[in-house]
C-alpha atoms as a PDB file:
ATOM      1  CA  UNK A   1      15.712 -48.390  -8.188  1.00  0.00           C
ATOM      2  CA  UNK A   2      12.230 -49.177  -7.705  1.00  0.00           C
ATOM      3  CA  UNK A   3      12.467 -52.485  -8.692  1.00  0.00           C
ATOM      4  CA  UNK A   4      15.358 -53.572  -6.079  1.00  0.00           C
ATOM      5  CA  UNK A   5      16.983 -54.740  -8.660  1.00  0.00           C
ATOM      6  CA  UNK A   6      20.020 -53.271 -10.579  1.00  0.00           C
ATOM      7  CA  UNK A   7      20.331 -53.043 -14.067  1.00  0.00           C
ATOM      8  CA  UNK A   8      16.034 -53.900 -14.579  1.00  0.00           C
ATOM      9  CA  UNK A   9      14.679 -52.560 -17.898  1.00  0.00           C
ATOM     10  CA  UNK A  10      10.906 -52.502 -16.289  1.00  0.00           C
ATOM     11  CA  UNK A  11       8.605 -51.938 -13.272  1.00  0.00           C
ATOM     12  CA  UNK A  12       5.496 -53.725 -12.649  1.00  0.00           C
ATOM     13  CA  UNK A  13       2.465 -52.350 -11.739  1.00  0.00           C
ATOM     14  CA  UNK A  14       2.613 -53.224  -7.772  1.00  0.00           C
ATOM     15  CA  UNK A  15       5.982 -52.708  -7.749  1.00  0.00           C
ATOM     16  CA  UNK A  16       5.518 -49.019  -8.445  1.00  0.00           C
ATOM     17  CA  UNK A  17       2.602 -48.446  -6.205  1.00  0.00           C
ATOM     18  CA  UNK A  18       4.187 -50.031  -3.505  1.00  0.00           C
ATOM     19  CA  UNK A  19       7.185 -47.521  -4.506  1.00  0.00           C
ATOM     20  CA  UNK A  20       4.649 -44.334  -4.623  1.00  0.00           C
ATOM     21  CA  UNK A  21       2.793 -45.447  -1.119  1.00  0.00           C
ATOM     22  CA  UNK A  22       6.775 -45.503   0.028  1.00  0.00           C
ATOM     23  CA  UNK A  23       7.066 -41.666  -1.043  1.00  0.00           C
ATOM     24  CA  UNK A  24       3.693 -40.388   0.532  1.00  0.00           C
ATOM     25  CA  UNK A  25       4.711 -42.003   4.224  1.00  0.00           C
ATOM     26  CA  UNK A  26       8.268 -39.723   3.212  1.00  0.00           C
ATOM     27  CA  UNK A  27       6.391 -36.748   2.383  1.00  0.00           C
ATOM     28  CA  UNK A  28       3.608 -37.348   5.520  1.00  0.00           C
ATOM     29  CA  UNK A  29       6.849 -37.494   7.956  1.00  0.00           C
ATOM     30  CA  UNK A  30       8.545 -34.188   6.041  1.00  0.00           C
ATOM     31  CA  UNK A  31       5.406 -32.485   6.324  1.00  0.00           C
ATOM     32  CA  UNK A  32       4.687 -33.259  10.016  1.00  0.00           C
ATOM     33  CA  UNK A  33       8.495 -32.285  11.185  1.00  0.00           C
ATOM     34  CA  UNK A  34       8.467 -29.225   9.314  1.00  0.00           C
ATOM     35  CA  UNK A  35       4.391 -28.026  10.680  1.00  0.00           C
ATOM     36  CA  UNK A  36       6.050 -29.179  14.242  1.00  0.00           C
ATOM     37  CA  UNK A  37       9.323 -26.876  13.483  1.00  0.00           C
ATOM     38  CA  UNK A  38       6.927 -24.073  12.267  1.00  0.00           C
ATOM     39  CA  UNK A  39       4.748 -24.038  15.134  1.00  0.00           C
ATOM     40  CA  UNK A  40       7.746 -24.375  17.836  1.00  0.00           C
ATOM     41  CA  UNK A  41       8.865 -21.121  16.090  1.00  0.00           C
ATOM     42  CA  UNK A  42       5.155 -19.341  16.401  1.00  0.00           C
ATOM     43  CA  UNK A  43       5.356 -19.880  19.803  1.00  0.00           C
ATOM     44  CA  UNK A  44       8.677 -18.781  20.231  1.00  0.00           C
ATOM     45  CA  UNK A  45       7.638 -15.274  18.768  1.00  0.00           C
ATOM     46  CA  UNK A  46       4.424 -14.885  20.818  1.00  0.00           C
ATOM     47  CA  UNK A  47       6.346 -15.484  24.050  1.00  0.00           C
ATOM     48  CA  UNK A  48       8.864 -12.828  22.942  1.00  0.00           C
ATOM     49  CA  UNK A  49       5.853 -10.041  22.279  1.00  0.00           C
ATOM     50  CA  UNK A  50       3.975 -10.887  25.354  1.00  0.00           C
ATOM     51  CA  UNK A  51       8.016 -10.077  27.095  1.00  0.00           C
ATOM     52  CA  UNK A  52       7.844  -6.713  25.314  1.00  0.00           C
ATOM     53  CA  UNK A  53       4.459  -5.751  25.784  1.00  0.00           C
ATOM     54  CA  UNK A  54       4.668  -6.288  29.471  1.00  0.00           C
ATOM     55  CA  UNK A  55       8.211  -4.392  29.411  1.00  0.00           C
ATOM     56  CA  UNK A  56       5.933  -1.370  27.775  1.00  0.00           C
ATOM     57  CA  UNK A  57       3.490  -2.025  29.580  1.00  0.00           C
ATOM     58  CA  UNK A  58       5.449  -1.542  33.033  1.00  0.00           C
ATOM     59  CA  UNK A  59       7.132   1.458  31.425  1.00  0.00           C
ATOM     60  CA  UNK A  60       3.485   3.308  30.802  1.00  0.00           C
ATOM     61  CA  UNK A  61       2.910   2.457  34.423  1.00  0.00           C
ATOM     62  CA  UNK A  62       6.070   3.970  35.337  1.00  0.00           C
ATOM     63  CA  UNK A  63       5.266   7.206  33.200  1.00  0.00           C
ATOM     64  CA  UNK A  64       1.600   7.374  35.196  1.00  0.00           C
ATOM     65  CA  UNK A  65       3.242   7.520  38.257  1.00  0.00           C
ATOM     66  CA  UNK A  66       5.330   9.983  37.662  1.00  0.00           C
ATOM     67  CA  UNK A  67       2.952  12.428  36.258  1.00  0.00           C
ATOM     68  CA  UNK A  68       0.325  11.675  39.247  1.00  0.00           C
ATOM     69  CA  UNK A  69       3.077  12.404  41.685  1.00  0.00           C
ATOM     70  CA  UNK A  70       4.349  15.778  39.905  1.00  0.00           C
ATOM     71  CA  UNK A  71       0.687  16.586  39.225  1.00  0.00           C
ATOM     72  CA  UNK A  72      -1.642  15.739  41.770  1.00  0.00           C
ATOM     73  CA  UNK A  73      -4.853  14.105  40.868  1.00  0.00           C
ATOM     74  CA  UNK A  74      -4.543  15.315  37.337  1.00  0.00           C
ATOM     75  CA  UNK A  75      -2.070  14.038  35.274  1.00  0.00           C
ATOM     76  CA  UNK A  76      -3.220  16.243  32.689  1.00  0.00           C
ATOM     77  CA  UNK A  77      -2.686  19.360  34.940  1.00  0.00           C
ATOM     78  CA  UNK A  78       0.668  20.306  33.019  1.00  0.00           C
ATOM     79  CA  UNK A  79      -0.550  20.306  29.355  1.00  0.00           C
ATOM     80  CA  UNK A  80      -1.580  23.387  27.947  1.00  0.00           C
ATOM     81  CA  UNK A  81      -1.700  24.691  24.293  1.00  0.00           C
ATOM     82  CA  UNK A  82      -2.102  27.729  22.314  1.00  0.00           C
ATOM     83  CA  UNK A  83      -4.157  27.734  19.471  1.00  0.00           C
ATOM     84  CA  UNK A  84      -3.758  30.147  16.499  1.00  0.00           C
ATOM     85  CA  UNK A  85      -6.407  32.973  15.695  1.00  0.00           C
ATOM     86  CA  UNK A  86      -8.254  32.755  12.888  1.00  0.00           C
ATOM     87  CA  UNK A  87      -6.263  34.919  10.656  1.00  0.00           C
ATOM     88  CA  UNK A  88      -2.880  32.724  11.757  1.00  0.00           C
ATOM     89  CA  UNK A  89      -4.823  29.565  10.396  1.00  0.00           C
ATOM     90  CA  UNK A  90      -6.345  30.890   7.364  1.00  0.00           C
ATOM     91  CA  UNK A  91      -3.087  32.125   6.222  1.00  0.00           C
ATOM     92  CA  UNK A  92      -1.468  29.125   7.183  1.00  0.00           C
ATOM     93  CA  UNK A  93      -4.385  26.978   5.176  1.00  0.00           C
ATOM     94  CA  UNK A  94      -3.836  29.050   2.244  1.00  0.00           C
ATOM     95  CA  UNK A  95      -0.339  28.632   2.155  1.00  0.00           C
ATOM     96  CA  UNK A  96      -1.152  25.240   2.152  1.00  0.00           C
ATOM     97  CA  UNK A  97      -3.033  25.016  -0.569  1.00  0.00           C
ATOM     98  CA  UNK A  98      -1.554  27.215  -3.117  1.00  0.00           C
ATOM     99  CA  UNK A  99       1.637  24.915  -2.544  1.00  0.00           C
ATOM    100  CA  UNK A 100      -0.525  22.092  -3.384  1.00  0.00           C
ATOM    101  CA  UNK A 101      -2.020  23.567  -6.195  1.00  0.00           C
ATOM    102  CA  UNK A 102       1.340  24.241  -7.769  1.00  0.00           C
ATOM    103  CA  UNK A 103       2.715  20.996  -7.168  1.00  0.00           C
ATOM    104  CA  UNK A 104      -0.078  19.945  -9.426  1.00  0.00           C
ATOM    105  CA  UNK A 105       0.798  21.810 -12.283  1.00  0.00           C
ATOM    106  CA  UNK A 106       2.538  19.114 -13.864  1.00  0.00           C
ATOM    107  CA  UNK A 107      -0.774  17.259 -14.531  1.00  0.00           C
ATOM    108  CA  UNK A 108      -2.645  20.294 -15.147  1.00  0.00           C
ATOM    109  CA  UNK A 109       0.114  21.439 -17.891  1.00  0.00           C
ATOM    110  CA  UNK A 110      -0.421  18.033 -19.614  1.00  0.00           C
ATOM    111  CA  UNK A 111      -4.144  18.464 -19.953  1.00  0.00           C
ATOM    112  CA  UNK A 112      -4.091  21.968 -21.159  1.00  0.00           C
ATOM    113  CA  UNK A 113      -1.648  20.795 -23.833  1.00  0.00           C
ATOM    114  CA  UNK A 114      -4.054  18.189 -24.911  1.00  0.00           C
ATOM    115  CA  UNK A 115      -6.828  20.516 -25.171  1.00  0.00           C
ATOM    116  CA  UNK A 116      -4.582  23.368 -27.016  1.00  0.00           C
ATOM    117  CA  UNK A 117      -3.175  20.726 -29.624  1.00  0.00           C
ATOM    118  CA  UNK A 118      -7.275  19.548 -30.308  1.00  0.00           C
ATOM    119  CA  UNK A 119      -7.636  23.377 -30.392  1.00  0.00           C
ATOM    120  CA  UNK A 120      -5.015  23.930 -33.076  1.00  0.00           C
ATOM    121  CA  UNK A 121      -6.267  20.575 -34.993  1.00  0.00           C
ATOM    122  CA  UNK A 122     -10.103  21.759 -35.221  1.00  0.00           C
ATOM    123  CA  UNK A 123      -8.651  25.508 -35.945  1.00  0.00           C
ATOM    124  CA  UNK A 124      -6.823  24.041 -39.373  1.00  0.00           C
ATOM    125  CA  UNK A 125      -9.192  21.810 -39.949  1.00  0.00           C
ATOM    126  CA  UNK A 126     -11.633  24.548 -40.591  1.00  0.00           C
ATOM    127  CA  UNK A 127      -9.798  26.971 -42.207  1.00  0.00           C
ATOM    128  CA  UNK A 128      -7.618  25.014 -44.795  1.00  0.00           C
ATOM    129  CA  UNK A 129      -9.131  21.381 -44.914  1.00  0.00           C
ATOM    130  CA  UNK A 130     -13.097  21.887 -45.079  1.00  0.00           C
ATOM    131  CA  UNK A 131     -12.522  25.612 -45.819  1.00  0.00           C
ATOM    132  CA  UNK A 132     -15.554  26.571 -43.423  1.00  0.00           C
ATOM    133  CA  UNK A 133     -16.339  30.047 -44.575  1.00  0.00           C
ATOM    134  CA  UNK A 134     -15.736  33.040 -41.449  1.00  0.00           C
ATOM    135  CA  UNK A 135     -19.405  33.663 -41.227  1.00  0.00           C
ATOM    136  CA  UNK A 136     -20.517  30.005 -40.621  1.00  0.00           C
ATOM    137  CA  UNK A 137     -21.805  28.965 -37.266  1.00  0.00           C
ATOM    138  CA  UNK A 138     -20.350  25.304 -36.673  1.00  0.00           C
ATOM    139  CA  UNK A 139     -16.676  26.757 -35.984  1.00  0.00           C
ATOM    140  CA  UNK A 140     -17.873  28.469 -33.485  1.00  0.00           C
ATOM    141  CA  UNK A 141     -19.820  25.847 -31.888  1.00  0.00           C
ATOM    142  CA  UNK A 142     -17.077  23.314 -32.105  1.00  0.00           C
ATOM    143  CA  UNK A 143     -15.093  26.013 -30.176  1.00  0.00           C
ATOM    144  CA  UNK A 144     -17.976  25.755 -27.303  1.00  0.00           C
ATOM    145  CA  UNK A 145     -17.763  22.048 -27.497  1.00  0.00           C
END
């Protein structure tokens, strides 16, 4: 194919560069469509949110007026809230974290089985494998450690 020929067993040298230069100008084309197609699309979706932001926009307005009219000159006339005393909270905070703390016993049950299994391994490694004598003192500073 790149020779223009059918049935040719070789390609020159200028034959295939002229060949190559004919793919780039392909490729330059593709490429410029497709940025074109890309940025027609960009556009596309920035006029769409500008339409919805002014639709919300409007709507907030809306809201505003409302609340000025039913309010006076404070809109914030009609809010009120009642906060918890300070037993209400703690108990509430403790609650809180005693449910938290349990959820975590997973992880915690993991690392006291680690340390409990070292336990046990330093406990017969003392007794039956270096036969440490009761009275020594490095058992009991290994169980400190």
């Amino acid at each position: 194919r790149m020779t223009g020929t059918a049935g040719a067993m070789e390609v020159s040298r200028a034959q295939f560069l002229e060949y190559l230069c004919s793919l780039s100008d392909i490729a330059a084309k593709t490429h410029e469509s497709a940025e074109a197609e890309a940025m027609e699309y960009v556009e596309q979706l920035v006029a769409a949110a500008e339409k919805q932001v002014d639709t919300v926009r409007q709507g907030l307005e809306d809201a505003v007026a409302v609340a000025m009219r039913s309010h006076g000159d404070n809109p914030l006339a009609g809010l009120s809230r009642v906060t918890p005393g300070f037993c209400t909270q703690y108990s509430t905070l403790l609650l809180r974290r005693g449910v938290q703390w349990w959820r975590m016993n997973n992880i915690r049950a993991v690392f006291m089985l680690a340390l409990s299994m070292a336990g046990l391994l330093l406990a017969i490694l003392d007794r039956w494998v270096n036969e440490a004598p009761a009275w020594d003192t490095f058992p009991s500073m290994m169980l400190h450690v």
